[in-house]
PDB file of N, CA and C in Angstrom:
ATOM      1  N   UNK A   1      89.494  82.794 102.094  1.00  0.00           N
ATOM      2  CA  UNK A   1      88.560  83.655 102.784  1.00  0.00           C
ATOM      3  C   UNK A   1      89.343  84.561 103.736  1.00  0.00           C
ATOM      4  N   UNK A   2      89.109  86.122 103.905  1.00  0.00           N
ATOM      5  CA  UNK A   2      89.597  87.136 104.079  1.00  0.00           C
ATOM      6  C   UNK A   2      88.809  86.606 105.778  1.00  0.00           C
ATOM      7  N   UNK A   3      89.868  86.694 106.831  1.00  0.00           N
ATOM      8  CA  UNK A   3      89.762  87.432 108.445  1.00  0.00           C
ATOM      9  C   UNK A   3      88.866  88.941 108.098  1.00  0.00           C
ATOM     10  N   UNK A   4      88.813  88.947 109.626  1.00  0.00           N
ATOM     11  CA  UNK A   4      88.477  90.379 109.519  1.00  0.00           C
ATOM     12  C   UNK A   4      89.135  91.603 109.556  1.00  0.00           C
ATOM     13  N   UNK A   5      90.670  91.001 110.485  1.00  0.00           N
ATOM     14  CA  UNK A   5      91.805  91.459 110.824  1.00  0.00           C
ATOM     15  C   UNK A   5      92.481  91.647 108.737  1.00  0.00           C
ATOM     16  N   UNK A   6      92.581  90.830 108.441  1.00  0.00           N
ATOM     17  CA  UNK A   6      92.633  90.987 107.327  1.00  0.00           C
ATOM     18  C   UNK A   6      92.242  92.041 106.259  1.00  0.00           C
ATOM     19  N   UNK A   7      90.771  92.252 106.754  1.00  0.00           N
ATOM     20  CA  UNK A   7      90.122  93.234 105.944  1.00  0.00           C
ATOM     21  C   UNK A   7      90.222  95.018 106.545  1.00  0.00           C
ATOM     22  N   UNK A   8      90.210  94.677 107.514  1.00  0.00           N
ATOM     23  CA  UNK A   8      91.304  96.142 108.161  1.00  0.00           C
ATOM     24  C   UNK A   8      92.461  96.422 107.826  1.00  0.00           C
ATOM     25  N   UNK A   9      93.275  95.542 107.816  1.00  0.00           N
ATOM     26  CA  UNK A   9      94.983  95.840 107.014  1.00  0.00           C
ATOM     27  C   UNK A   9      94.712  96.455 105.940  1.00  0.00           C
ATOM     28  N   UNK A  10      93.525  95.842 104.804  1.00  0.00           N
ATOM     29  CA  UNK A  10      93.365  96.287 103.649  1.00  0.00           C
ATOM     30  C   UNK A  10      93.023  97.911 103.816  1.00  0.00           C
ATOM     31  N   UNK A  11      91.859  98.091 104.744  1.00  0.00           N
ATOM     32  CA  UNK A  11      91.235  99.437 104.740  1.00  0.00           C
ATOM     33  C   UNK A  11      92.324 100.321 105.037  1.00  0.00           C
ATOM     34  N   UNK A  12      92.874  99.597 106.272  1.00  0.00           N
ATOM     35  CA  UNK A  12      94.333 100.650 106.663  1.00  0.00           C
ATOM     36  C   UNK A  12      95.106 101.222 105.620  1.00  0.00           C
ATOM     37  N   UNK A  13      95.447 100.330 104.761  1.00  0.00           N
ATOM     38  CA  UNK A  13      96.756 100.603 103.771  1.00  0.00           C
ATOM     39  C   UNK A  13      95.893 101.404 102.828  1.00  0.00           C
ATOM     40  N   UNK A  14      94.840 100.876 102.323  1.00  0.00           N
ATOM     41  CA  UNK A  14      94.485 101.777 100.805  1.00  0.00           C
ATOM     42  C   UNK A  14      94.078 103.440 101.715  1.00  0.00           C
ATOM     43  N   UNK A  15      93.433 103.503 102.688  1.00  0.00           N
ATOM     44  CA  UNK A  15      93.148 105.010 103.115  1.00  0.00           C
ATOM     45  C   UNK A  15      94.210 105.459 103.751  1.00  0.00           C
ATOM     46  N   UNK A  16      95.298 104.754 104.241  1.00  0.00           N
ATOM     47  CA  UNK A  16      96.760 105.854 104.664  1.00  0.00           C
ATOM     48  C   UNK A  16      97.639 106.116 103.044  1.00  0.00           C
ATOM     49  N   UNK A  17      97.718 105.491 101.873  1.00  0.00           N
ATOM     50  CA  UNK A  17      98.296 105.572 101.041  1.00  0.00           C
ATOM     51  C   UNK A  17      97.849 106.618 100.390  1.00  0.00           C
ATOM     52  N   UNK A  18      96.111 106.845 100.267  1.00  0.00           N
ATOM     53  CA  UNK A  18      95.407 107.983  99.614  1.00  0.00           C
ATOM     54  C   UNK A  18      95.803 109.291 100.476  1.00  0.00           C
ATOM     55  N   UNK A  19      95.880 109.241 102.002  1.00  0.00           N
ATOM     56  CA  UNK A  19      96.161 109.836 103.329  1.00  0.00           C
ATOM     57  C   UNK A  19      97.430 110.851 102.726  1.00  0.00           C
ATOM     58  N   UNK A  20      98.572 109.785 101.917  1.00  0.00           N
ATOM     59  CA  UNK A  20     100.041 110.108 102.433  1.00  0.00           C
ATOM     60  C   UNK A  20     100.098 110.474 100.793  1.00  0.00           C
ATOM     61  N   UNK A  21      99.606 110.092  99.569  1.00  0.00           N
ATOM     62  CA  UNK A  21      99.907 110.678  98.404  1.00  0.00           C
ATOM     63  C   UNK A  21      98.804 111.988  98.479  1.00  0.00           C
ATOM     64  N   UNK A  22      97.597 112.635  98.767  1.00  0.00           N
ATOM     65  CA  UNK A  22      97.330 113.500  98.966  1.00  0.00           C
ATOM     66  C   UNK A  22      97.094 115.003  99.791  1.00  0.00           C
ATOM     67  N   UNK A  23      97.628 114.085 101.087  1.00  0.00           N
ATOM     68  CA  UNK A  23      97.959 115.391 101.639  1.00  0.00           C
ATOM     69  C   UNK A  23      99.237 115.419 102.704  1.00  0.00           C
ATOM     70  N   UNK A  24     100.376 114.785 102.746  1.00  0.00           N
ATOM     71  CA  UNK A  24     101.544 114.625 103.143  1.00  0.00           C
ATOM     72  C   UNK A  24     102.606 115.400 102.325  1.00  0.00           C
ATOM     73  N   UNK A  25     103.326 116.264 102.870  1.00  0.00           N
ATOM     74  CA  UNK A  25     104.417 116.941 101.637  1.00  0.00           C
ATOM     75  C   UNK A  25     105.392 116.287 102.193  1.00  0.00           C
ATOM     76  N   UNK A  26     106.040 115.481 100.996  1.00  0.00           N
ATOM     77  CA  UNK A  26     106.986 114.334 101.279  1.00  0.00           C
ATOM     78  C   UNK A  26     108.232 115.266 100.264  1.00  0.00           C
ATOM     79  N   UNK A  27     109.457 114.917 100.848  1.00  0.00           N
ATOM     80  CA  UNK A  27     110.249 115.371  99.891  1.00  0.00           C
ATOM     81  C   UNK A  27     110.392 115.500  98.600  1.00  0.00           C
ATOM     82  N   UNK A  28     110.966 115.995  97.664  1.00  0.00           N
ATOM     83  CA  UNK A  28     111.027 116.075  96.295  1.00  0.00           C
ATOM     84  C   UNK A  28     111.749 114.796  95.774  1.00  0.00           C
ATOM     85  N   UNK A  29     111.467 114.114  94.906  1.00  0.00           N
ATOM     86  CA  UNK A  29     112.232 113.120  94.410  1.00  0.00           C
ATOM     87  C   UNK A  29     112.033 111.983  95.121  1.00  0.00           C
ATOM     88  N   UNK A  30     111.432 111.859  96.077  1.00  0.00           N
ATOM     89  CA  UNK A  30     110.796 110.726  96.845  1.00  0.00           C
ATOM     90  C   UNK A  30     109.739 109.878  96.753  1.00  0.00           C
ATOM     91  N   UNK A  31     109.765 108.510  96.723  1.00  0.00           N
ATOM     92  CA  UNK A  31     108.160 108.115  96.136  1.00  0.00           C
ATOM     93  C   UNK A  31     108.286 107.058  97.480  1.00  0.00           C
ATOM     94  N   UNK A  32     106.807 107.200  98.346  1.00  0.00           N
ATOM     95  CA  UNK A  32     106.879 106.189  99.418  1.00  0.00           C
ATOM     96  C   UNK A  32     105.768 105.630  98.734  1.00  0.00           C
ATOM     97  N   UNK A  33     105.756 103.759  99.255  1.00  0.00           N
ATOM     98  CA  UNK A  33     104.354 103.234  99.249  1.00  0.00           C
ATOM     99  C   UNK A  33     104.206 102.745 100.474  1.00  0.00           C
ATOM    100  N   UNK A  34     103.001 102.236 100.363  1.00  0.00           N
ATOM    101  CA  UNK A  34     102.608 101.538 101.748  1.00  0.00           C
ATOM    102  C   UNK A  34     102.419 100.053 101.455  1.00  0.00           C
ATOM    103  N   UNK A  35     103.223  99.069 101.998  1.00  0.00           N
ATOM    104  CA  UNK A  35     103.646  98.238 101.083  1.00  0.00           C
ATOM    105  C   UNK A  35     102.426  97.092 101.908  1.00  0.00           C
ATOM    106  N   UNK A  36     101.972  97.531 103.319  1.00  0.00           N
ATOM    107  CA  UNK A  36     101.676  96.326 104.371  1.00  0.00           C
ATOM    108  C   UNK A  36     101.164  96.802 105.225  1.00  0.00           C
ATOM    109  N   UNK A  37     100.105  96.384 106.251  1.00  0.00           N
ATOM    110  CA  UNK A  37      99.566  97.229 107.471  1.00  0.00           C
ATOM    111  C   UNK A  37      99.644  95.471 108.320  1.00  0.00           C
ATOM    112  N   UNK A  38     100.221  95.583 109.115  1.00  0.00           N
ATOM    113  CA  UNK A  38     100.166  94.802 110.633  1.00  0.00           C
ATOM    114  C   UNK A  38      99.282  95.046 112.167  1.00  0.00           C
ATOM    115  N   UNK A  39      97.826  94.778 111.791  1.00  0.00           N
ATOM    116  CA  UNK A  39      97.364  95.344 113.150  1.00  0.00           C
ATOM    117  C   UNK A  39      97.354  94.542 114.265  1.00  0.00           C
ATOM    118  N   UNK A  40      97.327  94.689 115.430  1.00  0.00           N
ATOM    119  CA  UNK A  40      97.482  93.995 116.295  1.00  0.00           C
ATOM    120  C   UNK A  40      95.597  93.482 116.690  1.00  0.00           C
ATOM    121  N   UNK A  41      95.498  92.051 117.520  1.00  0.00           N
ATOM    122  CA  UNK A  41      94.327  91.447 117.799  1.00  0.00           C
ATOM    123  C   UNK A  41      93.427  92.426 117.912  1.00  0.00           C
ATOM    124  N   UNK A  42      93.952  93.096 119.005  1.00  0.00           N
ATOM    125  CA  UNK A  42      92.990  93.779 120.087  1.00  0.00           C
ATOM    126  C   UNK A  42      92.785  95.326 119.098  1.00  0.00           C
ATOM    127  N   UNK A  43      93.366  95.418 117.703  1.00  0.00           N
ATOM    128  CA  UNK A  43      93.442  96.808 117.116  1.00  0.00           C
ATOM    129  C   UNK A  43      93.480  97.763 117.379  1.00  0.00           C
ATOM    130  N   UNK A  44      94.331  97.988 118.454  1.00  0.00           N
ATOM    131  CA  UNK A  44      94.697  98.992 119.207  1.00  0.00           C
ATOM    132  C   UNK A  44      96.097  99.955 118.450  1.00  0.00           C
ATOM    133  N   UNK A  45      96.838  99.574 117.839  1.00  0.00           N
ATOM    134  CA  UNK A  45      98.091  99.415 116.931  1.00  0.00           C
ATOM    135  C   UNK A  45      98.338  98.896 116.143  1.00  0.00           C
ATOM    136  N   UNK A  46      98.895  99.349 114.934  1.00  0.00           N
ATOM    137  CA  UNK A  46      98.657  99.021 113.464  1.00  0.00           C
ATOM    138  C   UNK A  46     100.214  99.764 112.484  1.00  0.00           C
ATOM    139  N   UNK A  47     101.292  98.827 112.317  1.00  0.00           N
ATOM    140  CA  UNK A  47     102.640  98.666 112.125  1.00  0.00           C
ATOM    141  C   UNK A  47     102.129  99.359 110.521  1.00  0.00           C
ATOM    142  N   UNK A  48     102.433 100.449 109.900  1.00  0.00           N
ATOM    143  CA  UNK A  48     102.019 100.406 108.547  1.00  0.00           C
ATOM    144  C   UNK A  48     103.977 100.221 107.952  1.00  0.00           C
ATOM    145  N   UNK A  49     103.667  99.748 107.079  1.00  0.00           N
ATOM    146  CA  UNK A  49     105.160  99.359 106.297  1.00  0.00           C
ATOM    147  C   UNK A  49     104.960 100.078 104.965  1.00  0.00           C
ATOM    148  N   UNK A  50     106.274 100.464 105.019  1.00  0.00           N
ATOM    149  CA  UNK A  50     106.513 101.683 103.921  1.00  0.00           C
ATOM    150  C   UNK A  50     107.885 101.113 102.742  1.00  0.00           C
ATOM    151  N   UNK A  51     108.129 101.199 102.089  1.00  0.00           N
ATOM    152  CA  UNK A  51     109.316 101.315 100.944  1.00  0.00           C
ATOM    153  C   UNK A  51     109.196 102.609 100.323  1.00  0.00           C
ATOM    154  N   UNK A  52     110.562 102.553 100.028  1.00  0.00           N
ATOM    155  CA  UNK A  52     110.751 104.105 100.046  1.00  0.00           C
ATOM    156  C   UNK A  52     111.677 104.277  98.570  1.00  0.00           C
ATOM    157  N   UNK A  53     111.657 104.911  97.912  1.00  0.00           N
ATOM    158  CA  UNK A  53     112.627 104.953  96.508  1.00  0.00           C
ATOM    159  C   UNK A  53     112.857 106.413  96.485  1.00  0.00           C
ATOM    160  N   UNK A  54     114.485 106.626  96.615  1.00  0.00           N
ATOM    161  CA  UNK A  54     115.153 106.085  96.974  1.00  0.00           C
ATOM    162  C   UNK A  54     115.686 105.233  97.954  1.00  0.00           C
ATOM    163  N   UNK A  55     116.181 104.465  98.279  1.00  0.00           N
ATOM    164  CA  UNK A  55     116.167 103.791  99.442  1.00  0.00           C
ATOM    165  C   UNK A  55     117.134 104.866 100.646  1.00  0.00           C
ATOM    166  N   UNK A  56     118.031 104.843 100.238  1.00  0.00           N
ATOM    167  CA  UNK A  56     118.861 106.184 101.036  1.00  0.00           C
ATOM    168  C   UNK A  56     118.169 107.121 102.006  1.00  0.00           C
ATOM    169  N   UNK A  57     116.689 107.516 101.305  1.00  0.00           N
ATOM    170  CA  UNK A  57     115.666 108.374 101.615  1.00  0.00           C
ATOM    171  C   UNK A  57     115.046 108.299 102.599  1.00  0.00           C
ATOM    172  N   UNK A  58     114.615 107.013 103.143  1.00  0.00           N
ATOM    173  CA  UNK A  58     113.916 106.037 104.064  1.00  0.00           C
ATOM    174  C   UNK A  58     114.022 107.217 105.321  1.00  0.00           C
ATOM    175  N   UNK A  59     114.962 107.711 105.950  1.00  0.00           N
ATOM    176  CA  UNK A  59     115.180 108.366 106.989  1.00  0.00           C
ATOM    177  C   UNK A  59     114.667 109.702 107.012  1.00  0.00           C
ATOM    178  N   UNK A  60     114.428 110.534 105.760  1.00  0.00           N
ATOM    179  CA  UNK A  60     114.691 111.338 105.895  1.00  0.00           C
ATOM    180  C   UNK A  60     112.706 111.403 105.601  1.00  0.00           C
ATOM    181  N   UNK A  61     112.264 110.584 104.649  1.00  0.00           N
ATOM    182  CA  UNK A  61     110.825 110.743 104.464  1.00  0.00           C
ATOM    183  C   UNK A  61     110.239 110.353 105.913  1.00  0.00           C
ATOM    184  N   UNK A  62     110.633 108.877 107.120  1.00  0.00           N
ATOM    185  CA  UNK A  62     110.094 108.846 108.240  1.00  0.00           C
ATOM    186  C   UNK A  62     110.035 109.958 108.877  1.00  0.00           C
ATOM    187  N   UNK A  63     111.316 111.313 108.467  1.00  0.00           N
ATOM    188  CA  UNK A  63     111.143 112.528 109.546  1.00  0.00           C
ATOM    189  C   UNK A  63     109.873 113.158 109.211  1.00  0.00           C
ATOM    190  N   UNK A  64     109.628 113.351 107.678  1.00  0.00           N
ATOM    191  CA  UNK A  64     108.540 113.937 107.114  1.00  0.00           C
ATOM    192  C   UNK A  64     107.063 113.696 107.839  1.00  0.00           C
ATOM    193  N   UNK A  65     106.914 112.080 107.640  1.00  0.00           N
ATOM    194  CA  UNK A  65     106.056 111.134 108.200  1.00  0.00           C
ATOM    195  C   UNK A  65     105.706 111.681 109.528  1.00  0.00           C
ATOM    196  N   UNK A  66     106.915 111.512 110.276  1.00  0.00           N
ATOM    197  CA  UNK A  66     106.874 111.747 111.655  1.00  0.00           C
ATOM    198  C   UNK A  66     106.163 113.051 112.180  1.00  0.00           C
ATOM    199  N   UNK A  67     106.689 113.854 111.420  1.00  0.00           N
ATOM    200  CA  UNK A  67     106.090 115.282 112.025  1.00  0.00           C
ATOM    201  C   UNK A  67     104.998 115.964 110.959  1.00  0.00           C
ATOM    202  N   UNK A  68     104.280 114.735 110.725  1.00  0.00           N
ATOM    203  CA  UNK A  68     102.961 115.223 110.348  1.00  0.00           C
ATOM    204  C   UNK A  68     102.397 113.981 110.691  1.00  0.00           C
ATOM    205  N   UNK A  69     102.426 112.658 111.541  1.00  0.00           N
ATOM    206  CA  UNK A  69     101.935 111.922 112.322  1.00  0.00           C
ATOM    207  C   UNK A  69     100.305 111.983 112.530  1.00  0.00           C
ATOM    208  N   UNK A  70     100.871 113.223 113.130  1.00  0.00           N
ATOM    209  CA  UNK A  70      99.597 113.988 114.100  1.00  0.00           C
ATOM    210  C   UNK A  70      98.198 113.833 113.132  1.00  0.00           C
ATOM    211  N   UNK A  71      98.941 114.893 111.891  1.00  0.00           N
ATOM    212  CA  UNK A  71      97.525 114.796 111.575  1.00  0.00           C
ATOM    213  C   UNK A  71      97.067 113.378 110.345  1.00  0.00           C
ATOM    214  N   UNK A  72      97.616 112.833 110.283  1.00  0.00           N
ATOM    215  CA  UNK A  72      97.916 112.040 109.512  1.00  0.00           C
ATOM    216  C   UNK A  72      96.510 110.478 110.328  1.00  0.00           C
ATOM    217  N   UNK A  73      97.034 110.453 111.853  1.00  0.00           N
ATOM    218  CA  UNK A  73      96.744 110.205 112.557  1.00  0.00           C
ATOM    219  C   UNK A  73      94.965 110.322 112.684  1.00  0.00           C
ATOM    220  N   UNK A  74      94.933 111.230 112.566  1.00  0.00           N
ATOM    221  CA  UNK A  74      93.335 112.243 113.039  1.00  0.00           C
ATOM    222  C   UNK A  74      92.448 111.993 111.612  1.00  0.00           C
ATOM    223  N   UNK A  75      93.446 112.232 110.221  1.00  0.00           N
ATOM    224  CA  UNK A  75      92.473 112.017 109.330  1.00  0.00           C
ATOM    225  C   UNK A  75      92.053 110.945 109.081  1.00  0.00           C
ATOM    226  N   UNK A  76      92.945 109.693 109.621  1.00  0.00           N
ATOM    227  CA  UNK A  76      92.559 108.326 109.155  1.00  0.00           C
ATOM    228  C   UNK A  76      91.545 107.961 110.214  1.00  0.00           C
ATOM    229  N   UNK A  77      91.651 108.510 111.659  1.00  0.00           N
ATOM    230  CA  UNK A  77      90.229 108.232 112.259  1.00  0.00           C
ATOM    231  C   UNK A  77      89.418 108.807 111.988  1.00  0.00           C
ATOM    232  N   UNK A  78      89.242 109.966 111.647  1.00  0.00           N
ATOM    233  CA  UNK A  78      87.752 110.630 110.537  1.00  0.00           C
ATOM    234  C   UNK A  78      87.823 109.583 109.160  1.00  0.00           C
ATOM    235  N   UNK A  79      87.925 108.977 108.986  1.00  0.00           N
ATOM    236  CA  UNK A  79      87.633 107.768 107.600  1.00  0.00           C
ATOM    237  C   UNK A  79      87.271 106.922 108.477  1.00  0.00           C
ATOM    238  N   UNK A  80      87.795 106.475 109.312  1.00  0.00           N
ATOM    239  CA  UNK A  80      87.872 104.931 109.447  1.00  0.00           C
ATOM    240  C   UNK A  80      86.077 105.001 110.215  1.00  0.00           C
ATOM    241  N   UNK A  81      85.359 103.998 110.224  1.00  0.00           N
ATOM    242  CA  UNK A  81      84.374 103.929 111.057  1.00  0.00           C
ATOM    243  C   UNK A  81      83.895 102.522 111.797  1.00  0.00           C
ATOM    244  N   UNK A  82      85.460 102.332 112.670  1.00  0.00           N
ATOM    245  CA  UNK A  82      85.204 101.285 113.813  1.00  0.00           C
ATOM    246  C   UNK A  82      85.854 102.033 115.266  1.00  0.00           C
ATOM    247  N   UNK A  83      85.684 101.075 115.749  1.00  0.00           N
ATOM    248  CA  UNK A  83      86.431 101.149 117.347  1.00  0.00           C
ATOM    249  C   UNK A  83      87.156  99.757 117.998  1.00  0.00           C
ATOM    250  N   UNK A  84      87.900  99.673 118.468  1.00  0.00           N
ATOM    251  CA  UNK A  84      88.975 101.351 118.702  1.00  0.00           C
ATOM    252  C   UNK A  84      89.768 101.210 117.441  1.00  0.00           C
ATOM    253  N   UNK A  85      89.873 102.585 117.581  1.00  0.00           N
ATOM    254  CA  UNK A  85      90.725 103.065 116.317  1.00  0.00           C
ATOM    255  C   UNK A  85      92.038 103.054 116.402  1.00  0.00           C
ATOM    256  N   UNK A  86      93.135 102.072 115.644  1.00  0.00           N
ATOM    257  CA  UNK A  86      94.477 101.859 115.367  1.00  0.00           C
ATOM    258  C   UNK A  86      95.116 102.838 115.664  1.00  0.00           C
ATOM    259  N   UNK A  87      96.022 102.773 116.629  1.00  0.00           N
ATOM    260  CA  UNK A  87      97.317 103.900 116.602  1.00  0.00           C
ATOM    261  C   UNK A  87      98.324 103.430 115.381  1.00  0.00           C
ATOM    262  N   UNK A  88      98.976 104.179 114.312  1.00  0.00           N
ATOM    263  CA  UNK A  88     100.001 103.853 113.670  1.00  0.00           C
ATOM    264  C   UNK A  88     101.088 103.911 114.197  1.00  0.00           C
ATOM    265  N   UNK A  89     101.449 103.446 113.443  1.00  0.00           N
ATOM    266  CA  UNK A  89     103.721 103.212 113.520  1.00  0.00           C
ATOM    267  C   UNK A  89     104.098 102.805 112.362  1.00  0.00           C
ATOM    268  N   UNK A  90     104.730 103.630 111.709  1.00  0.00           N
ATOM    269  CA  UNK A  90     106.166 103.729 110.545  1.00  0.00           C
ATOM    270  C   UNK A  90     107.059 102.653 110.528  1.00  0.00           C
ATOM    271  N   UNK A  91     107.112 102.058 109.945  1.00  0.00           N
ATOM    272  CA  UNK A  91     108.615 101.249 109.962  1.00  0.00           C
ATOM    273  C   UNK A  91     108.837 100.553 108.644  1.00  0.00           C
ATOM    274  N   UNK A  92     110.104 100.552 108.301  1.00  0.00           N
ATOM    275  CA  UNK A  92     111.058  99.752 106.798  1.00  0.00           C
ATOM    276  C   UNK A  92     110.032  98.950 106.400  1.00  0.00           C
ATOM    277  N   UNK A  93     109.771  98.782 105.141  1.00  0.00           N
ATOM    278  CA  UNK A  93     109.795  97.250 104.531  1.00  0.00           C
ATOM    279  C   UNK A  93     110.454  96.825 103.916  1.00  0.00           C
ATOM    280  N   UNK A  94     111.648  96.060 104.965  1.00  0.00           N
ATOM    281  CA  UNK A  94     112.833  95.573 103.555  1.00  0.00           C
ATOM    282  C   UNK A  94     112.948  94.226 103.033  1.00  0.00           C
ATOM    283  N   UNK A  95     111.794  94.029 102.806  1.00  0.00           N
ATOM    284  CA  UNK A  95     111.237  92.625 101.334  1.00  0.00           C
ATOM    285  C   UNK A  95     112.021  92.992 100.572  1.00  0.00           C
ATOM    286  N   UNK A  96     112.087  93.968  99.545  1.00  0.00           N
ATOM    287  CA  UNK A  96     112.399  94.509  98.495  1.00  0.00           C
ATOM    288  C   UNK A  96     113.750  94.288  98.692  1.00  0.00           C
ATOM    289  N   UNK A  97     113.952  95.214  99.435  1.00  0.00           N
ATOM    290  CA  UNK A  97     116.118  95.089  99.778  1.00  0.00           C
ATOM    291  C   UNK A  97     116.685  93.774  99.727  1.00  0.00           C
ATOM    292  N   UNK A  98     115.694  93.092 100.672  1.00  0.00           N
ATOM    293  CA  UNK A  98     116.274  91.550 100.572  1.00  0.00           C
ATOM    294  C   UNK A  98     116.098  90.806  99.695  1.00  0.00           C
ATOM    295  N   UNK A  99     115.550  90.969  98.763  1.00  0.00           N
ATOM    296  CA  UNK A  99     115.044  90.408  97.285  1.00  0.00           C
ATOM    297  C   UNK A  99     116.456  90.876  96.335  1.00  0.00           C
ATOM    298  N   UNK A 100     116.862  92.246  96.635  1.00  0.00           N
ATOM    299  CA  UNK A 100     118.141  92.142  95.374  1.00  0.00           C
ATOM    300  C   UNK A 100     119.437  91.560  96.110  1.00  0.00           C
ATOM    301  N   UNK A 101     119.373  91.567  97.504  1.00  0.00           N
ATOM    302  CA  UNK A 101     120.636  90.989  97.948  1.00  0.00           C
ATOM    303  C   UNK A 101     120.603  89.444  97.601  1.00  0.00           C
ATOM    304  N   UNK A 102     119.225  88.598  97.683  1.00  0.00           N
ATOM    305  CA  UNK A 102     119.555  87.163  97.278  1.00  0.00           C
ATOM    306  C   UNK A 102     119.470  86.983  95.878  1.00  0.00           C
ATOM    307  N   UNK A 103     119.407  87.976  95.170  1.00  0.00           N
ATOM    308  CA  UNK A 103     119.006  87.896  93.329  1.00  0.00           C
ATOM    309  C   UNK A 103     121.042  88.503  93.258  1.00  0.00           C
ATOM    310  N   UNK A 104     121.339  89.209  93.656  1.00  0.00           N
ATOM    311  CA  UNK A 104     122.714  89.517  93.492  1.00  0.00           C
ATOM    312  C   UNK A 104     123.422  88.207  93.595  1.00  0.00           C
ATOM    313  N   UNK A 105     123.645  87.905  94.975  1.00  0.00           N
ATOM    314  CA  UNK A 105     123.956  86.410  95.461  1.00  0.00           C
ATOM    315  C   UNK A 105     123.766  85.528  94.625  1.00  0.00           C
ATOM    316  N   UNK A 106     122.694  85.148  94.053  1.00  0.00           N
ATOM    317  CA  UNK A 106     122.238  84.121  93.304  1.00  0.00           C
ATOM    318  C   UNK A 106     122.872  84.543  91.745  1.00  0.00           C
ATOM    319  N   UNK A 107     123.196  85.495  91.390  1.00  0.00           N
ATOM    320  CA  UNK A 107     124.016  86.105  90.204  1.00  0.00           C
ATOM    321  C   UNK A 107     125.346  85.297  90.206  1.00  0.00           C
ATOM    322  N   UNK A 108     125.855  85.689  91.146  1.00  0.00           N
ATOM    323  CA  UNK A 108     127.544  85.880  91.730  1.00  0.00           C
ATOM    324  C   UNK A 108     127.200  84.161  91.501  1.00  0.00           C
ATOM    325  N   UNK A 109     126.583  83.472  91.953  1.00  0.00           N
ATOM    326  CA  UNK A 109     127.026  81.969  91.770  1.00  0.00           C
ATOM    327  C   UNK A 109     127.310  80.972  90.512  1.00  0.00           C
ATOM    328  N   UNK A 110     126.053  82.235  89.895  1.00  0.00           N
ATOM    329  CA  UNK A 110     126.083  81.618  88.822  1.00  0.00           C
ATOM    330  C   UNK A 110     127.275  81.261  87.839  1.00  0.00           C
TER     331      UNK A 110
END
């Protein structure tokens, strides 16, 4: 059985992902997802987690991210219909990364 906190992460991620594949101009050759949303109790702040392919890229799509924040920001509170409404924050999800470093590792032993 789904929290409620739970069911906001969900709303978060599927309407910033629709947010960021339809109206975000992300570099060429870049594919971000939104891999995770972390909101805090009081839902005041809401960690969205991104992977990024290429990985190299990661820096250069957060600048993208970054300086369209703003509105990025504004459209997800015109969707969303609670209070208070999540501030975001950008940051790595490196599941993935750490998944080929212990699958490498685990190679090498073999």
């Amino acid at each position: 059985m789904y929290s409620r906190i739970d069911r906001i992460n969900e709303l978060i991620k599927e309407t910033l992902a629709k947010i960021i594949c339809e109206e975000v101009d992300l570099p060429s050759g870049i594919f971000a997802t939104v891999t995770r949303v972390d909101t805090s109790r009081d839902l005041r702040y809401a960690k969205v987690f991104l992977s990024v392919f290429p990985e190299k890229k990661f820096g250069e799509t957060l600048r993208a991210l970054g300086s369209a924040l703003y509105g990025i920001q504004g459209k997800l509170n015109r969707k969303l219909s609670m209070k208070p409404l999540p501030r975001i924050e950008f940051v790595a999800d490196k599941t993935e990364v750490e998944a080929d470093k212990i699958e490498k590792i685990l190679k090498e032993i073999k």
